[in-house]
C-alpha atoms as a PDB file:
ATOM      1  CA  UNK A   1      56.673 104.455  47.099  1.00  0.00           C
ATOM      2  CA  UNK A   2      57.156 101.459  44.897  1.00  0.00           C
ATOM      3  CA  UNK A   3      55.963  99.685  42.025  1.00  0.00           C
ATOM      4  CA  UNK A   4      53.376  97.856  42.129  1.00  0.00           C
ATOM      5  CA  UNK A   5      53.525  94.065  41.839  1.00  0.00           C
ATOM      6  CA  UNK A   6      51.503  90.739  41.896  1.00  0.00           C
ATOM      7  CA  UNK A   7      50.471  89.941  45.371  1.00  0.00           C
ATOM      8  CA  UNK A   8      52.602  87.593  46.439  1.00  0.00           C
ATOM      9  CA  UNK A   9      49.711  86.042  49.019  1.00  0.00           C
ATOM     10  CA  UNK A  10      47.411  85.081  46.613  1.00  0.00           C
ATOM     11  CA  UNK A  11      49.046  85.275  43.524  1.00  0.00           C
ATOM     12  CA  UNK A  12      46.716  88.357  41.970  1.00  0.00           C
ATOM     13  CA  UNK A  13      43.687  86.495  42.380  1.00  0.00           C
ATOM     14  CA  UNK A  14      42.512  88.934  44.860  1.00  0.00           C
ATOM     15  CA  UNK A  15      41.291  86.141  46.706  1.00  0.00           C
ATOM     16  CA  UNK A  16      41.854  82.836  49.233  1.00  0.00           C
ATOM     17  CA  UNK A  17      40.328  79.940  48.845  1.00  0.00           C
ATOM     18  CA  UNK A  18      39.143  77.731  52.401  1.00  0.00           C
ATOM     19  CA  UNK A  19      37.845  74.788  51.047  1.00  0.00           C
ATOM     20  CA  UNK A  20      34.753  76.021  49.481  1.00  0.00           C
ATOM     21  CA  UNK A  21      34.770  79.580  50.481  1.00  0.00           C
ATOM     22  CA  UNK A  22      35.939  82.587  48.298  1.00  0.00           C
ATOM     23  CA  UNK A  23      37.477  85.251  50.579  1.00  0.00           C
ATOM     24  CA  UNK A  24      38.981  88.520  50.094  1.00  0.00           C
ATOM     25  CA  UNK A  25      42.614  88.329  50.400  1.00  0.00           C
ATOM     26  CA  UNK A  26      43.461  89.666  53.436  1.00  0.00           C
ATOM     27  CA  UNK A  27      47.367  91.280  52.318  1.00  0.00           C
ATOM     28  CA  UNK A  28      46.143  93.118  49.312  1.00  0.00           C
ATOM     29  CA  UNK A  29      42.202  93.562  50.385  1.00  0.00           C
ATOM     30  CA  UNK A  30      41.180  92.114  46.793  1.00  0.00           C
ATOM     31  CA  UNK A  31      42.733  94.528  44.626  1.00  0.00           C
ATOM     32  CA  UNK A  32      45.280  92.102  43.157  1.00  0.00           C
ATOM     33  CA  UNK A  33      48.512  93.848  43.444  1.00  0.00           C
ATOM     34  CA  UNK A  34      50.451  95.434  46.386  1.00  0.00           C
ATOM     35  CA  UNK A  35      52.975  98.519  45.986  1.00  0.00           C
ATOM     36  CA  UNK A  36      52.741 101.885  44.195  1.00  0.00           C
ATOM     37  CA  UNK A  37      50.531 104.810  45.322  1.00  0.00           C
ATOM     38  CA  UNK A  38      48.289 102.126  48.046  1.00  0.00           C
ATOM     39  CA  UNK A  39      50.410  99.603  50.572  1.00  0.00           C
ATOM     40  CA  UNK A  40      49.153  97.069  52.022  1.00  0.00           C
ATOM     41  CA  UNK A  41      49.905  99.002  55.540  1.00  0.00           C
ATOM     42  CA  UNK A  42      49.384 102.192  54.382  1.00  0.00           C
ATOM     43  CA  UNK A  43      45.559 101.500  53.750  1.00  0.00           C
ATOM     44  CA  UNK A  44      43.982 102.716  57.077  1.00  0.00           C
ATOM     45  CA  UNK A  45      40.806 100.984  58.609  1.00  0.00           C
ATOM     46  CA  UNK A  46      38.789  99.147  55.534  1.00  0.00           C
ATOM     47  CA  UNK A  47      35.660 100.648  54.142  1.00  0.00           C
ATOM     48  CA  UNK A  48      37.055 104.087  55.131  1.00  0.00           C
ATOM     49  CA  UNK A  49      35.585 106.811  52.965  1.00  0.00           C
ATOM     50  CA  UNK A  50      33.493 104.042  50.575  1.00  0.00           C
ATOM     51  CA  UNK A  51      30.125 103.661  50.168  1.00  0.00           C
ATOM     52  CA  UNK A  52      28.195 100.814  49.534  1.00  0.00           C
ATOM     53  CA  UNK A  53      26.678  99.824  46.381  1.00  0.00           C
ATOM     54  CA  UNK A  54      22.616 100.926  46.047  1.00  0.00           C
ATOM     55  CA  UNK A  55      19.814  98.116  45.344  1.00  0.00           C
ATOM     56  CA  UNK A  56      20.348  96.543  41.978  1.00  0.00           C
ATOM     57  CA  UNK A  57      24.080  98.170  41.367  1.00  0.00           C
ATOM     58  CA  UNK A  58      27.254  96.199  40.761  1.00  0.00           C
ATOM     59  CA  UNK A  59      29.995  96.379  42.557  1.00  0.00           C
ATOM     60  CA  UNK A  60      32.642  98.127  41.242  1.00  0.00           C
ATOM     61  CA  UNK A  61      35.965  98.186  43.836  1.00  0.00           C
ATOM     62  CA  UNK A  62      37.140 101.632  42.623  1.00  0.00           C
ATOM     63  CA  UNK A  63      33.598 103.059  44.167  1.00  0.00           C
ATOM     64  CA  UNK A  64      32.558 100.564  47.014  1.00  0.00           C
ATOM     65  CA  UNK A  65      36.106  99.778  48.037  1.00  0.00           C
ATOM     66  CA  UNK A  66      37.060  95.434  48.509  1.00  0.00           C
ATOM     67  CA  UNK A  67      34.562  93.119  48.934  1.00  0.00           C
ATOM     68  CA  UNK A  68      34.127  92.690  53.054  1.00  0.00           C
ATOM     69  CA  UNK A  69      34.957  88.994  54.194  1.00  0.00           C
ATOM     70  CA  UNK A  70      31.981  86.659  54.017  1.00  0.00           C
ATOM     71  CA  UNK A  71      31.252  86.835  57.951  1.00  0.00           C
ATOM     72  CA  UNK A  72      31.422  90.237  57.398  1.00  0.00           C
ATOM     73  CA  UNK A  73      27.576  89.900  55.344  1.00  0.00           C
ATOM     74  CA  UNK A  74      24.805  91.450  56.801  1.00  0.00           C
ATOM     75  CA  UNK A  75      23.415  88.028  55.440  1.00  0.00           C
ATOM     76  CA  UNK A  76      25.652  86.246  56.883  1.00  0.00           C
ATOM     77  CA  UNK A  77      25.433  88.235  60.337  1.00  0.00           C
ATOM     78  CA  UNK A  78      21.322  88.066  60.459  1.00  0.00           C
ATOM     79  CA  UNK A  79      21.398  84.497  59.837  1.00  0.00           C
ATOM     80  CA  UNK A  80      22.157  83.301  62.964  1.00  0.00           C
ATOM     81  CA  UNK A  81      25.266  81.522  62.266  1.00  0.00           C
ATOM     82  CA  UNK A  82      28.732  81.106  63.833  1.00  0.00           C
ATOM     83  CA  UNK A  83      30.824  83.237  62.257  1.00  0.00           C
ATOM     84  CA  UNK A  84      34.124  81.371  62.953  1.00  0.00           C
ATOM     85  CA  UNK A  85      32.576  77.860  61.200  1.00  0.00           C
ATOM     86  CA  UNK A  86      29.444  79.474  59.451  1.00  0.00           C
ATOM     87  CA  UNK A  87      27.520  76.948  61.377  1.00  0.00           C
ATOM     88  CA  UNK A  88      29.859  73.785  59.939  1.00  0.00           C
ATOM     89  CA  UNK A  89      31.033  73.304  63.931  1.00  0.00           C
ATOM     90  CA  UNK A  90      34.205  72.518  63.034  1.00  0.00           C
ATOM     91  CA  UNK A  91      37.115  74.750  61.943  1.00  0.00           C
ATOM     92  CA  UNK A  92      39.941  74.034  59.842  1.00  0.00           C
ATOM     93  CA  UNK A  93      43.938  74.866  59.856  1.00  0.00           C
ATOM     94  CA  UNK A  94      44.618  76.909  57.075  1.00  0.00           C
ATOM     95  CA  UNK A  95      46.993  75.121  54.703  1.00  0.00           C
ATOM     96  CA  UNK A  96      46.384  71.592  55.991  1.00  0.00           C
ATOM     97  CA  UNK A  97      43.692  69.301  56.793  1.00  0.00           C
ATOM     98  CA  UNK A  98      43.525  69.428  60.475  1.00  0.00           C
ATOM     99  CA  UNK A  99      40.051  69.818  61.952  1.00  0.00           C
ATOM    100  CA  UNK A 100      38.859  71.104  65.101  1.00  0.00           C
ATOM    101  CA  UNK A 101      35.649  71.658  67.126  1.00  0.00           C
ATOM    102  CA  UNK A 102      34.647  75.251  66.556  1.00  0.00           C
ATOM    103  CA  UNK A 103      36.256  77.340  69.918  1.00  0.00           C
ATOM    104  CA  UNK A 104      32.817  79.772  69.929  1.00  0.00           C
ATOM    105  CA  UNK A 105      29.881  77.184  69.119  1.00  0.00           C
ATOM    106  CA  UNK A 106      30.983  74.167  69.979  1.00  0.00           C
ATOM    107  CA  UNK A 107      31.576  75.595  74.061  1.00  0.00           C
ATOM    108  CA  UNK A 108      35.355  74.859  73.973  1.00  0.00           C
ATOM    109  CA  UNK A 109      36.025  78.814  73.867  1.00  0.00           C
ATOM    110  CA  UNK A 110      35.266  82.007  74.884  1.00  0.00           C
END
């Protein structure tokens, strides 16, 4: 076991940014840091053993476990939406500013 430190992926924001979408970081499943008592690898499949929050509760991550990624919504999922663009039809390269036609809605994929 080892100490636990800043998440070095998203710098203990607990979050990524893709242009204008907020998402969980996916290293250190929004809790910030990495290390100690919970690794990153050590976590096991996610929502494992959480439950989710009731009508009109807050979430609190030491109850309900990490936010889910956006696509990951029940909103999201019954809107009828891609849920590799979010219905934008393009996708972009994380960490630059190439675009591409989305590979599930735009019929260049799967």
């Amino acid at each position: 076991m080892s100490d636990e430190i800043e998440c070095p992926e998203c710098g203990g924001t607990g979050e990524q940014r893709l242009g204008p979408l907020r998402l969980m970081c996916m290293y250190c499943h929004g809790r910030k840091v990495v290390g100690g008592a919970r690794e990153p690898a050590d976590d096991g499949p996610r929502h494992q053993l959480w439950r989710f929050p009731g009508v009109g509760e807050e979430h609190d991550a030491h109850v309900h476990g990490p936010l889910p990624p956006v696509w990951e919504h029940p909103a999201v999922r019954g809107s009828g939406l891609c849920t590799h663009c979010l219905g934008a039809g393009v996708v972009v390269a994380e960490g630059s500013y190439a675009e591409a036609p989305c590979p599930v809605c735009s019929g260049g994929g799967r």
